[in-house]
N, C-alpha and C. Protein backbone atom coordinates (compact mmCIF):
# COMPACT_ATOMS: atom_id res chain seq x y z
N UNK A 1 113.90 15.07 -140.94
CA UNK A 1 113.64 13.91 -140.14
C UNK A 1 114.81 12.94 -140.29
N UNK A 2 115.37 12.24 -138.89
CA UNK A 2 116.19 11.63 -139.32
C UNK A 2 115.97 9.83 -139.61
N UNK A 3 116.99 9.42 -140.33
CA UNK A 3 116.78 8.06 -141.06
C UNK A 3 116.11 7.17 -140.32
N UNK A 4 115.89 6.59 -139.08
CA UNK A 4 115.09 5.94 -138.31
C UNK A 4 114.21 6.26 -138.20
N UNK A 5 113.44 7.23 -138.23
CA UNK A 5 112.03 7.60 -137.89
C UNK A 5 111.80 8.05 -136.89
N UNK A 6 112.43 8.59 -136.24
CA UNK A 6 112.34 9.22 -134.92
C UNK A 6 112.31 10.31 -135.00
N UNK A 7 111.86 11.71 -134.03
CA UNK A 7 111.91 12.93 -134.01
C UNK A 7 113.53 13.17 -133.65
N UNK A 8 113.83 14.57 -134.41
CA UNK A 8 115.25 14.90 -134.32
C UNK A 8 115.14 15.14 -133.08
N UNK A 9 116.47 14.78 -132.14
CA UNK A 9 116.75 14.95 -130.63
C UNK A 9 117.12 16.41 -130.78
N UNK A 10 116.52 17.00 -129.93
CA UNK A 10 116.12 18.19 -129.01
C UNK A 10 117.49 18.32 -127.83
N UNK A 11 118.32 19.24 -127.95
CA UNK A 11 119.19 19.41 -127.55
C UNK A 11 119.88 21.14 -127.60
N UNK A 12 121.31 21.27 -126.91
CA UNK A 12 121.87 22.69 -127.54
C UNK A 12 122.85 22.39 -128.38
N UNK A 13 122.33 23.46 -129.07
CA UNK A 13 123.60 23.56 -130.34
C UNK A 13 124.95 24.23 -129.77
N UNK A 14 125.99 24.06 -130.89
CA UNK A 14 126.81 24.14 -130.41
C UNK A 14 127.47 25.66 -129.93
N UNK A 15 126.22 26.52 -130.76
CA UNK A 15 126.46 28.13 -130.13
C UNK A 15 125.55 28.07 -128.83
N UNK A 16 124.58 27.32 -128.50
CA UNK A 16 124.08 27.52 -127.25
C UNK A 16 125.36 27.11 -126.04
N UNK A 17 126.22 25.95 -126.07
CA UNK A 17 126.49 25.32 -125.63
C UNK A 17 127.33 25.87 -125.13
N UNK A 18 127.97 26.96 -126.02
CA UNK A 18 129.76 27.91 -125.96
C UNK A 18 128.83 29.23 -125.34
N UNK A 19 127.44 30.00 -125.54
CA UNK A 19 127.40 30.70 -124.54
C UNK A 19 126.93 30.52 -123.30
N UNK A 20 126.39 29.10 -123.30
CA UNK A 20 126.49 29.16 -121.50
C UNK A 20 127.72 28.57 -120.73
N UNK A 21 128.98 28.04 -121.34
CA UNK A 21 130.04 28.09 -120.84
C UNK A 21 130.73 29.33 -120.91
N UNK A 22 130.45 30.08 -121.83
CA UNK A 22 131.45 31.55 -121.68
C UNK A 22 131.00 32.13 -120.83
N UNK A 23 129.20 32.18 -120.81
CA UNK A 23 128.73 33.04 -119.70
C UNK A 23 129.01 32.32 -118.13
N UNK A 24 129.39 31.12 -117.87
CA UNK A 24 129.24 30.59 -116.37
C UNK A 24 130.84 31.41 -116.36
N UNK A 25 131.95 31.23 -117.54
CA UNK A 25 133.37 31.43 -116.97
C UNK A 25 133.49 32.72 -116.93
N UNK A 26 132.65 33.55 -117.84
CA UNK A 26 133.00 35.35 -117.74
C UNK A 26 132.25 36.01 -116.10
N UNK A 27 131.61 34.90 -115.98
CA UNK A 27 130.77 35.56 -114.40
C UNK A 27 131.46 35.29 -113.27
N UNK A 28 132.26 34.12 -113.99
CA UNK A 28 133.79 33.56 -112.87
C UNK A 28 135.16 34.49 -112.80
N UNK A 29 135.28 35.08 -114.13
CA UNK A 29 136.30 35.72 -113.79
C UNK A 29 135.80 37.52 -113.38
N UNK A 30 134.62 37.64 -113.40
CA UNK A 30 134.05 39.28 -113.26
C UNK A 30 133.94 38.91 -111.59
N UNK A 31 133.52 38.11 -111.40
CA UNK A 31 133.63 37.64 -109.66
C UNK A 31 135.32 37.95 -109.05
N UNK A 32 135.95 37.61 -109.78
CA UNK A 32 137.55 37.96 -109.24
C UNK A 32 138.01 39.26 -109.65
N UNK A 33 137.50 39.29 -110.59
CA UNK A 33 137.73 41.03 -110.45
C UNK A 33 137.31 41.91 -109.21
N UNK A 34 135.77 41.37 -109.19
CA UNK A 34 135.08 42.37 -107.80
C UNK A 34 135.97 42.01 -106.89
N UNK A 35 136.77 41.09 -106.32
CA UNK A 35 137.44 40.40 -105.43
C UNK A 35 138.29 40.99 -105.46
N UNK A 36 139.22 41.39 -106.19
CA UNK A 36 140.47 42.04 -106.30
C UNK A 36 140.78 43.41 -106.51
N UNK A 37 139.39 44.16 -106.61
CA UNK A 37 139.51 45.73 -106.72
C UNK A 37 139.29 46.24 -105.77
N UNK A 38 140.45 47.25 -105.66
CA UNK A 38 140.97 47.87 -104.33
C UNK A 38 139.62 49.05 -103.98
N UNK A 39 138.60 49.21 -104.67
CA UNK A 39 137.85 50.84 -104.93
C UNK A 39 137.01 51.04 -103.54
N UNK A 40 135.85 49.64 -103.75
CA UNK A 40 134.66 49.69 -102.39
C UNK A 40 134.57 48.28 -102.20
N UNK A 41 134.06 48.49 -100.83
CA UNK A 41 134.19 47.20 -99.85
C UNK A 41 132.58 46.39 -100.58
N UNK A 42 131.84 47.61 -101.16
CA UNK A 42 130.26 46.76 -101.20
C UNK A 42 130.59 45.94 -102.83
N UNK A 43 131.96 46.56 -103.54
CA UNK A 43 131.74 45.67 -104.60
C UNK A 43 132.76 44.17 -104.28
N UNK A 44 133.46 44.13 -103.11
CA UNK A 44 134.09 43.34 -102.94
C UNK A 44 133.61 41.80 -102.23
N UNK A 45 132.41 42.63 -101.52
CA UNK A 45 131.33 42.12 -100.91
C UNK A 45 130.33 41.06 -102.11
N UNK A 46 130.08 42.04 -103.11
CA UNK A 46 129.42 41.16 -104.01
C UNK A 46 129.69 40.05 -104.82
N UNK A 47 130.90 40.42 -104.85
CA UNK A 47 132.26 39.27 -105.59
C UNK A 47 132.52 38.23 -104.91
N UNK A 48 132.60 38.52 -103.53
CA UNK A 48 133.04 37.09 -102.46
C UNK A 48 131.40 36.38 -102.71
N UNK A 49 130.36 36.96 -102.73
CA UNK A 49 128.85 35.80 -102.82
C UNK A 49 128.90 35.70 -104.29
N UNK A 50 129.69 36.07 -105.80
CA UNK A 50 129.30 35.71 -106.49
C UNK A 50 130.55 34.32 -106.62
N UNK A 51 131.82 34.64 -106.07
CA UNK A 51 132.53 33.45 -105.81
C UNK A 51 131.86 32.23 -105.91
N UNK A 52 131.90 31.94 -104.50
CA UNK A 52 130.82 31.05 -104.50
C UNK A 52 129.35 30.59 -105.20
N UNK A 53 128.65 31.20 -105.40
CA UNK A 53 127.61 30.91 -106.26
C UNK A 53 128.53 30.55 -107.98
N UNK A 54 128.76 31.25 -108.38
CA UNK A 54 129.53 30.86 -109.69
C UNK A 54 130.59 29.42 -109.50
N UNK A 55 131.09 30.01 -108.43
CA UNK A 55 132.06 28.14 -108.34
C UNK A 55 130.70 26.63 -108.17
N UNK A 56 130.06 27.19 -107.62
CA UNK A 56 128.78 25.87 -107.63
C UNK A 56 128.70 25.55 -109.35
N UNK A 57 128.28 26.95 -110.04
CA UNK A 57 127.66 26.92 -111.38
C UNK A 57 128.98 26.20 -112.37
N UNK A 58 129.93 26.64 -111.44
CA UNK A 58 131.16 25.63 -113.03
C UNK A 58 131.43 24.24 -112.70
N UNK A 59 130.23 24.26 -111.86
CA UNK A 59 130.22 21.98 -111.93
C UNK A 59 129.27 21.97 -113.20
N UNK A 60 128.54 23.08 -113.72
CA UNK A 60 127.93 22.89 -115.07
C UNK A 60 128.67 22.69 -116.72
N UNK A 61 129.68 23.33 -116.19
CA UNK A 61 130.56 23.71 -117.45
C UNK A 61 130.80 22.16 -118.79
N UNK A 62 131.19 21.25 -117.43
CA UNK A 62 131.68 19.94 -118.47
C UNK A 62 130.49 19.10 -118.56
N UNK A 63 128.79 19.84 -118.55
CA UNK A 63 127.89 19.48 -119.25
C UNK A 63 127.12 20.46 -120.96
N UNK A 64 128.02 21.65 -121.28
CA UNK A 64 127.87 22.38 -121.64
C UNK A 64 128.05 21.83 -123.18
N UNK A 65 127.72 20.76 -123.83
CA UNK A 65 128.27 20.23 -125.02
C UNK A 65 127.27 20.08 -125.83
N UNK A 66 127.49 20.33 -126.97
CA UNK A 66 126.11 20.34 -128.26
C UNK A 66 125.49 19.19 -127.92
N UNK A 67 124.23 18.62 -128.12
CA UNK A 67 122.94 17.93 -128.00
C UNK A 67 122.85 17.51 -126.65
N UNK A 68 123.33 18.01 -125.37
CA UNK A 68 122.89 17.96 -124.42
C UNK A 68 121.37 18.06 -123.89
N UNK A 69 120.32 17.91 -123.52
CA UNK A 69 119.20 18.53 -123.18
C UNK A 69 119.40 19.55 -122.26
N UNK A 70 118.24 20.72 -122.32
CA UNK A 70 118.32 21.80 -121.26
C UNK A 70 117.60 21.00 -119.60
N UNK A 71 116.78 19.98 -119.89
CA UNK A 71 116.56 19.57 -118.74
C UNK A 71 117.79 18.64 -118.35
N UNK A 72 118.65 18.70 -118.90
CA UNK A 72 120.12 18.10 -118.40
C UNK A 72 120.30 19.28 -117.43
N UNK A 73 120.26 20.09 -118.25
CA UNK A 73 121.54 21.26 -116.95
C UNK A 73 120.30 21.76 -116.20
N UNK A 74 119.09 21.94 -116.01
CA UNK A 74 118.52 22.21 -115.21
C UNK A 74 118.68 21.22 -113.89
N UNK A 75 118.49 19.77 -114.36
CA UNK A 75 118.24 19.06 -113.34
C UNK A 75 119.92 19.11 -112.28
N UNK A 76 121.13 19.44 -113.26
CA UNK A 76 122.04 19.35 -112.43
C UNK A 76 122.29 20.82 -111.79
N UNK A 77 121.59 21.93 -112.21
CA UNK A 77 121.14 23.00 -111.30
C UNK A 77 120.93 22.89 -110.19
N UNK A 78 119.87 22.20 -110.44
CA UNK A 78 118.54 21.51 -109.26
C UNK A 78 119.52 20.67 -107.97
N UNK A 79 120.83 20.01 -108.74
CA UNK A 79 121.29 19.09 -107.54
C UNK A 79 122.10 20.11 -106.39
N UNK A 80 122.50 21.09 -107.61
CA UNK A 80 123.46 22.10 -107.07
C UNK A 80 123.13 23.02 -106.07
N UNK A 81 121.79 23.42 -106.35
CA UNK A 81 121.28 23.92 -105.13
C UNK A 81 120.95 23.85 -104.11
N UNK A 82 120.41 21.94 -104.35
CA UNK A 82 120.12 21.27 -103.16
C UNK A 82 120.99 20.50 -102.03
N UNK A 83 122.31 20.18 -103.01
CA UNK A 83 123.53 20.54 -101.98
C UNK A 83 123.79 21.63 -101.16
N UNK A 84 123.84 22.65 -101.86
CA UNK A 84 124.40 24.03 -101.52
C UNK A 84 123.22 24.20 -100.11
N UNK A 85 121.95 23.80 -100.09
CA UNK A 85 121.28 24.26 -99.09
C UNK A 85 121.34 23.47 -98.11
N UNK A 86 121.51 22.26 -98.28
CA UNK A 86 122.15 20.83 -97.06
C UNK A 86 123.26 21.38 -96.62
N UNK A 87 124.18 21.94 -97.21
CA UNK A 87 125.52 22.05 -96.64
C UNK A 87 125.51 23.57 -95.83
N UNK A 88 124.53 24.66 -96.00
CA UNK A 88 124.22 25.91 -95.58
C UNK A 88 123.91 25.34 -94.37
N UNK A 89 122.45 24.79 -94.65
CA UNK A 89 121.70 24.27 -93.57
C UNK A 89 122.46 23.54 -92.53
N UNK A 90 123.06 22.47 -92.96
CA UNK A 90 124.19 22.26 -91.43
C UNK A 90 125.50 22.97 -91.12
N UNK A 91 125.83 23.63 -92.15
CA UNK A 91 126.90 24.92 -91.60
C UNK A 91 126.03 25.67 -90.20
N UNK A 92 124.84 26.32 -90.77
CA UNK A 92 124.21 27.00 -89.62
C UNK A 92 123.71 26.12 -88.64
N UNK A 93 123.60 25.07 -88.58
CA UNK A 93 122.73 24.05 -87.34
C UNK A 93 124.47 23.45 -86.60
N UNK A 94 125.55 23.58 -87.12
CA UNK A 94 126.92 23.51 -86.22
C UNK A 94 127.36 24.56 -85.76
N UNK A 95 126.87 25.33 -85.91
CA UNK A 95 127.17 27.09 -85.51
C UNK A 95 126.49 27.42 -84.79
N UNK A 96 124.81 27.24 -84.75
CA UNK A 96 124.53 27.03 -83.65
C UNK A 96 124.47 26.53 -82.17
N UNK A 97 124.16 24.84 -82.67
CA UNK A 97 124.84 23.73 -81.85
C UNK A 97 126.25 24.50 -81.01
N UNK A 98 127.09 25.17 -81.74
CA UNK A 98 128.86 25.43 -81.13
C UNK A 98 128.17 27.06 -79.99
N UNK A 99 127.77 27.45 -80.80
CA UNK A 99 127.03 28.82 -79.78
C UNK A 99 126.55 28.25 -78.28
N UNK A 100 125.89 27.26 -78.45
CA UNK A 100 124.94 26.71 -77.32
C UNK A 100 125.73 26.09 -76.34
N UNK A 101 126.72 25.23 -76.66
CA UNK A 101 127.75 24.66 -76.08
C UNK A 101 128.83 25.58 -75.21
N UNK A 102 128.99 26.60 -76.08
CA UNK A 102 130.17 27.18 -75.39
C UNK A 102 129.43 28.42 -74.31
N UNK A 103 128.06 29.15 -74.80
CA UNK A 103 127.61 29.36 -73.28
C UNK A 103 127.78 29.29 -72.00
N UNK A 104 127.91 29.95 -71.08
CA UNK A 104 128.17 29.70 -69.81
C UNK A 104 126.46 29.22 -69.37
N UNK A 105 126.96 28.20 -67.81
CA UNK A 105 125.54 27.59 -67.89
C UNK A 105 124.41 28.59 -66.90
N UNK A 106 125.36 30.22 -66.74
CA UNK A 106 124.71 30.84 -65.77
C UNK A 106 123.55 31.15 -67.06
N UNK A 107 123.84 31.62 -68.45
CA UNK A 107 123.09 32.51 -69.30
C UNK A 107 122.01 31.80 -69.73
C-alpha cells in the first residue's frame, strides 16, 4: 500500500508497455514485408489492409509507457476507429456523390 492511503494505481508495467509497442511496430514492419514480397498478389493484398490498419494503431505507440491505464489505450482505440469510420464513411459518400455527377443524364 502506498504512503497516502490510497490503492496502488492500476496501470502497465513496464514489460506490458514494451510488448504492446513491439507488437504494434513488429505488425508494422511484417505489413511491409507482405508489401514488398515479390511471391503472391493475395499476400500483398493483405499487407496493403494491414498498412493501414497498423499505421492507425502506431498513433498508440507514444501512449505505450509504464502506469498508463489499459482504459487509456482502449479509449484511444475507440477514437481511432471512430475516425477511421468518418473518414471511410465520407470517402465512400464522395465517391458516390462523384459517380452520380458524372453520369450521363440519359442513364
Amino acid at each position: 500500500m502506498s504512503e497516502s492511503g490510497s490503492a496502488p494505481r492500476r496501470g502497465l508495467s513496464a514489460r506490458q508497455a514494451g510488448t504492446v509497442e513491439g507488437v504494434i511496430v513488429g505488425a508494422s514492419i511484417l505489413s511491409l514485408v507482405l508489401i514488398f514480397q515479390p511471391f503472391s498478389l493475395r499476400l500483398f493484398s493483405i499487407g496493403a489492409g494491414a498498412v493501414v490498419i497498423v499505421g492507425l494503431l502506431f498513433n498508440l505507440v507514444p501512449m505505450c509507457r509504464p502506469g498508463v491505464r489499459i482504459s487509456s489505450l482502449l479509449k484511444g482505440l475507440a477514437v481511432i476507429v471512430v475516425a477511421f469510420a468518418i473518414v471511410t464513411a465520407l470517402s465512400l459518400a464522395s465517391a458516390e456523390l462523384y459517380a452520380y455527377y458524372m453520369t450521363p443524364n440519359g442513364d
